[in-house]
Protein backbone atom coordinates (compact mmCIF):
# COMPACT_ATOMS: atom_id res chain seq x y z
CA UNK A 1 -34.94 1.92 1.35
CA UNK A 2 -33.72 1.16 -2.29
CA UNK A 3 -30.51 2.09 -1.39
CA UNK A 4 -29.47 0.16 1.59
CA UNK A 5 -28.95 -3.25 0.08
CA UNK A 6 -26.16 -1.62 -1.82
CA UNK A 7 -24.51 0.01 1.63
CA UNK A 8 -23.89 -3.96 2.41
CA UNK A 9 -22.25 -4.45 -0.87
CA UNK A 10 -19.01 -2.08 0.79
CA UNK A 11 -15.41 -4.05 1.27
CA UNK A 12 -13.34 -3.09 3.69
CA UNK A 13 -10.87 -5.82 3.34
CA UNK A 14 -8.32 -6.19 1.23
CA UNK A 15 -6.16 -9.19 -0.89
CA UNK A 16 -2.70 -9.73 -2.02
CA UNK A 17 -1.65 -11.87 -4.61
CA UNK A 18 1.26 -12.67 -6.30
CA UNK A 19 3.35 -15.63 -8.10
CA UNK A 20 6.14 -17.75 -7.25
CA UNK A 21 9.00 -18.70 -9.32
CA UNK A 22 12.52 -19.83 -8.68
CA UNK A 23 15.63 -17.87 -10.09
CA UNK A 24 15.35 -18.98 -13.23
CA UNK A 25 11.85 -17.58 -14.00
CA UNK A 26 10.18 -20.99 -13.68
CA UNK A 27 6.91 -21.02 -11.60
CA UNK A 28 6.64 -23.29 -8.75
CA UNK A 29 3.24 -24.89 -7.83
CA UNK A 30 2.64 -26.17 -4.61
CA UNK A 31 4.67 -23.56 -2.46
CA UNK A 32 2.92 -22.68 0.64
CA UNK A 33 1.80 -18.93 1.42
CA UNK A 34 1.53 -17.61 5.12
CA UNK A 35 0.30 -14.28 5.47
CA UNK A 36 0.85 -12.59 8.56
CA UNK A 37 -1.04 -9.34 10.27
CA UNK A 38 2.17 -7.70 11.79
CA UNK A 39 -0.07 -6.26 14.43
CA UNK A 40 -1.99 -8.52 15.28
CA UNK A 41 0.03 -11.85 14.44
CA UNK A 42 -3.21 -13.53 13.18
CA UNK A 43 -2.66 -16.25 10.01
CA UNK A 44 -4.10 -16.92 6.69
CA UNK A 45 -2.31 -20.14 4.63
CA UNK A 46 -2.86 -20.68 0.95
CA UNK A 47 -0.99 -22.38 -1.69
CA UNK A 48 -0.01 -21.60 -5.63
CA UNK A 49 -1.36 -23.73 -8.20
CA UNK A 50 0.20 -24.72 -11.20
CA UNK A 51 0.90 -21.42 -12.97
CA UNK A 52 2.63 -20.34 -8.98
CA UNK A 53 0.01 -17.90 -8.87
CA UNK A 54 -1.14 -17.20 -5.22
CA UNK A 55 -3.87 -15.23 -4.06
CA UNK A 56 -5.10 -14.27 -0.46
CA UNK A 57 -8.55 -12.80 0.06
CA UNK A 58 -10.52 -10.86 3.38
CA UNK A 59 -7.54 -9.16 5.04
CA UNK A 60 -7.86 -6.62 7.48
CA UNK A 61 -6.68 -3.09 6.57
CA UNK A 62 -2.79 -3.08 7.69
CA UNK A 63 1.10 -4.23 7.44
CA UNK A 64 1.43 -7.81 6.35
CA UNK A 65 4.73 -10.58 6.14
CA UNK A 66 4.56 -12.73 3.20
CA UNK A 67 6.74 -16.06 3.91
CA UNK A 68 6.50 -18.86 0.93
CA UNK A 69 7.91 -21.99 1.76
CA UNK A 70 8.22 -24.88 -0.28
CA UNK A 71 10.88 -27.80 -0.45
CA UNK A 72 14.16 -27.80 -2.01
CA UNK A 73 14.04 -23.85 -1.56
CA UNK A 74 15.09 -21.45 1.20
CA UNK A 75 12.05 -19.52 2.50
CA UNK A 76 11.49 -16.04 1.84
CA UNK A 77 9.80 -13.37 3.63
CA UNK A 78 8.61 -10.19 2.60
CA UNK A 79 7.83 -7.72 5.27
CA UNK A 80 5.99 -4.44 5.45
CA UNK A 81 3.51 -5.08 2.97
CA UNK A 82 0.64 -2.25 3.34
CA UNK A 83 -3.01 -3.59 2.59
CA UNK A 84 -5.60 -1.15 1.87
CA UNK A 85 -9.49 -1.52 2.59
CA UNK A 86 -10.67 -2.77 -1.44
CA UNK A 87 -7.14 -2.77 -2.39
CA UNK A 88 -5.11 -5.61 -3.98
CA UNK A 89 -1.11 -5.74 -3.25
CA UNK A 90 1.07 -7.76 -5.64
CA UNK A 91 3.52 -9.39 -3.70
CA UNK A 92 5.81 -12.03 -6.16
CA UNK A 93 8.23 -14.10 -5.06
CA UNK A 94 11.54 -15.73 -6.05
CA UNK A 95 13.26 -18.42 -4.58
CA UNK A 96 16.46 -19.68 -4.47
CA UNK A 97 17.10 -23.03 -3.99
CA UNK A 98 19.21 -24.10 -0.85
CA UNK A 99 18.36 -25.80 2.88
CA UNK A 100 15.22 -24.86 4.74
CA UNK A 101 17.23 -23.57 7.46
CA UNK A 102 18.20 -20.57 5.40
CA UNK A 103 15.67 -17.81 5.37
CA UNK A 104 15.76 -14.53 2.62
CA UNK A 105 13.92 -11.36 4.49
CA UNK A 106 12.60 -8.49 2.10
CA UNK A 107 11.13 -5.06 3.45
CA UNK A 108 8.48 -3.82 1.20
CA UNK A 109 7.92 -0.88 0.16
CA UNK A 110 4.44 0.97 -1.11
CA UNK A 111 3.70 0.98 -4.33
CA UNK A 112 3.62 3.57 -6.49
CA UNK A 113 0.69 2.39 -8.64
CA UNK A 114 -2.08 -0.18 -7.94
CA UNK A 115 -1.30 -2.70 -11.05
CA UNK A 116 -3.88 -4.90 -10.11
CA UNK A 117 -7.00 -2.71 -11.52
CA UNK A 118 -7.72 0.45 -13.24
CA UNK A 119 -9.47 1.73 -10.26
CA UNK A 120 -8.50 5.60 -9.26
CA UNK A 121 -8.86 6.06 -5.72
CA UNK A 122 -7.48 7.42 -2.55
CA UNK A 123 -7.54 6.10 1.36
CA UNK A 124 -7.09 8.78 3.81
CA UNK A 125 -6.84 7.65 7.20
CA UNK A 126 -8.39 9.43 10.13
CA UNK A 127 -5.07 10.18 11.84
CA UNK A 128 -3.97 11.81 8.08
CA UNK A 129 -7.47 13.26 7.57
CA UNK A 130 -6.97 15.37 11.38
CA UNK A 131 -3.42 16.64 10.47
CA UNK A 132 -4.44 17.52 7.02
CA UNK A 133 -3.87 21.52 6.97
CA UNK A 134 -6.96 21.79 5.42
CA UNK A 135 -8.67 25.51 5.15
CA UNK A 136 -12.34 24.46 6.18
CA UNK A 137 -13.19 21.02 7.27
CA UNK A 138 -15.37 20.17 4.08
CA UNK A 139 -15.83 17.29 2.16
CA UNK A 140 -14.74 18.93 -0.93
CA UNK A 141 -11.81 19.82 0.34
CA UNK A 142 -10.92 16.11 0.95
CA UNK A 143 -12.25 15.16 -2.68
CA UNK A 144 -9.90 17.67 -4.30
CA UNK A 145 -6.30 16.20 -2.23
CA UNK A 146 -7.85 12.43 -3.92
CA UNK A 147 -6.34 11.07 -7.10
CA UNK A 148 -7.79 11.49 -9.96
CA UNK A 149 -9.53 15.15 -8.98
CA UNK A 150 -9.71 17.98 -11.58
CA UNK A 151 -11.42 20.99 -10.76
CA UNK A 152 -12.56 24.32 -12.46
CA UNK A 153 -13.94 26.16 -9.86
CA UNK A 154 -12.70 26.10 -6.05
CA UNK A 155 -16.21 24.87 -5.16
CA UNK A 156 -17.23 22.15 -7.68
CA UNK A 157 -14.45 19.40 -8.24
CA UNK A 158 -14.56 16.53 -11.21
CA UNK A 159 -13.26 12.90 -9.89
CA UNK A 160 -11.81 10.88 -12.73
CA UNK A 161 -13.68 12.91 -15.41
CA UNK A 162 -16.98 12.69 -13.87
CA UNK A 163 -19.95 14.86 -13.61
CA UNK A 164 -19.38 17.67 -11.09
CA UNK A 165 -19.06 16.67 -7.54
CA UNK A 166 -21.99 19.77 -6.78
CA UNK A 167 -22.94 18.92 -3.73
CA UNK A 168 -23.34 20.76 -0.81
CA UNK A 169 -20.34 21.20 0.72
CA UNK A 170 -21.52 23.33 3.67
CA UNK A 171 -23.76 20.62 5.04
CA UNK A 172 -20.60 18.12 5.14
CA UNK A 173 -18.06 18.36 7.40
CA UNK A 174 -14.84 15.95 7.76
């Protein structure tokens, strides 16, 4: 019972954030962020504050558009931006100054490295998890493929320099 106020605690959204400046490196406040769920088309509006920073909280797990619009600037849109369940994407912006009818498009790409936190983790998705050629269906198995996994023994992996994973792997089963 003590531990199922903590199984509440979980996330399984995810935020981006980012800053907005113009060419010159300058920050611009007031610039207005749309985030878009490419599947899904659904909207979530916020706006940078005086340092251009940005941040949009409690998205669903999948590929994003980031447009920021603000006067005197041409809009730009970044596309193809992957959010992660408890991940946070950086997503800054630069814009040039022109018309509003003008419109810069960026594809995204993943990132290499979360730069947000020191947090070493790893999302496997069920689709990847299924086509995984995996030799037993284990949990361990799936620990040892994560970032951040050492191991000494083919039975007893360490995440992030922890204490032994020593469970029982035979009663777990992906």
């Amino acid at each position: 019972m003590l531990l199922i106020p903590g199984a509440f605690a979980q996330s399984i959204t995810g935020s981006i954030v980012g800053t907005v400046t113009d060419i010159s490196g300058a920050t611009v406040s007031e610039a207005v962020i749309t985030v878009t769920n490419e599947q899904t088309n659904q909207e979530q509006r916020a706006a940078t504050g005086g340092a251009g920073e940005y941040s949009v909280p409690n998205l669903a797990p999948g590929n994003y558009a980031v447009k920021t619009e603000v006067a005197g600037f041409k809009p730009s849109v970044v596309r193809g931006v992957r959010v992660l369940a408890t991940r946070t994407v950086r997503v800054d912006m630069a814009l040039e100054p022109g018309a509003i009818t003008q419109t810069v498009e960026v594809r995204a790409a993943a990132p290499v490295i979360t730069s947000e936190n020191a947090t070493i983790g790893n999302v496997l998705e069920s689709q990847t998890i299924t086509t995984l050629p995996l030799n037993g269906r284990t949990l361990d198995r799936l620990i040892r493929i994560s970032a951040g996994v050492t191991t000494d023994s083919a039975n007893n992996p360490r995440v992030a320099g922890s204490a032994y994973w020593a469970a029982s792997s035979s009663a777990w089963t992906a």
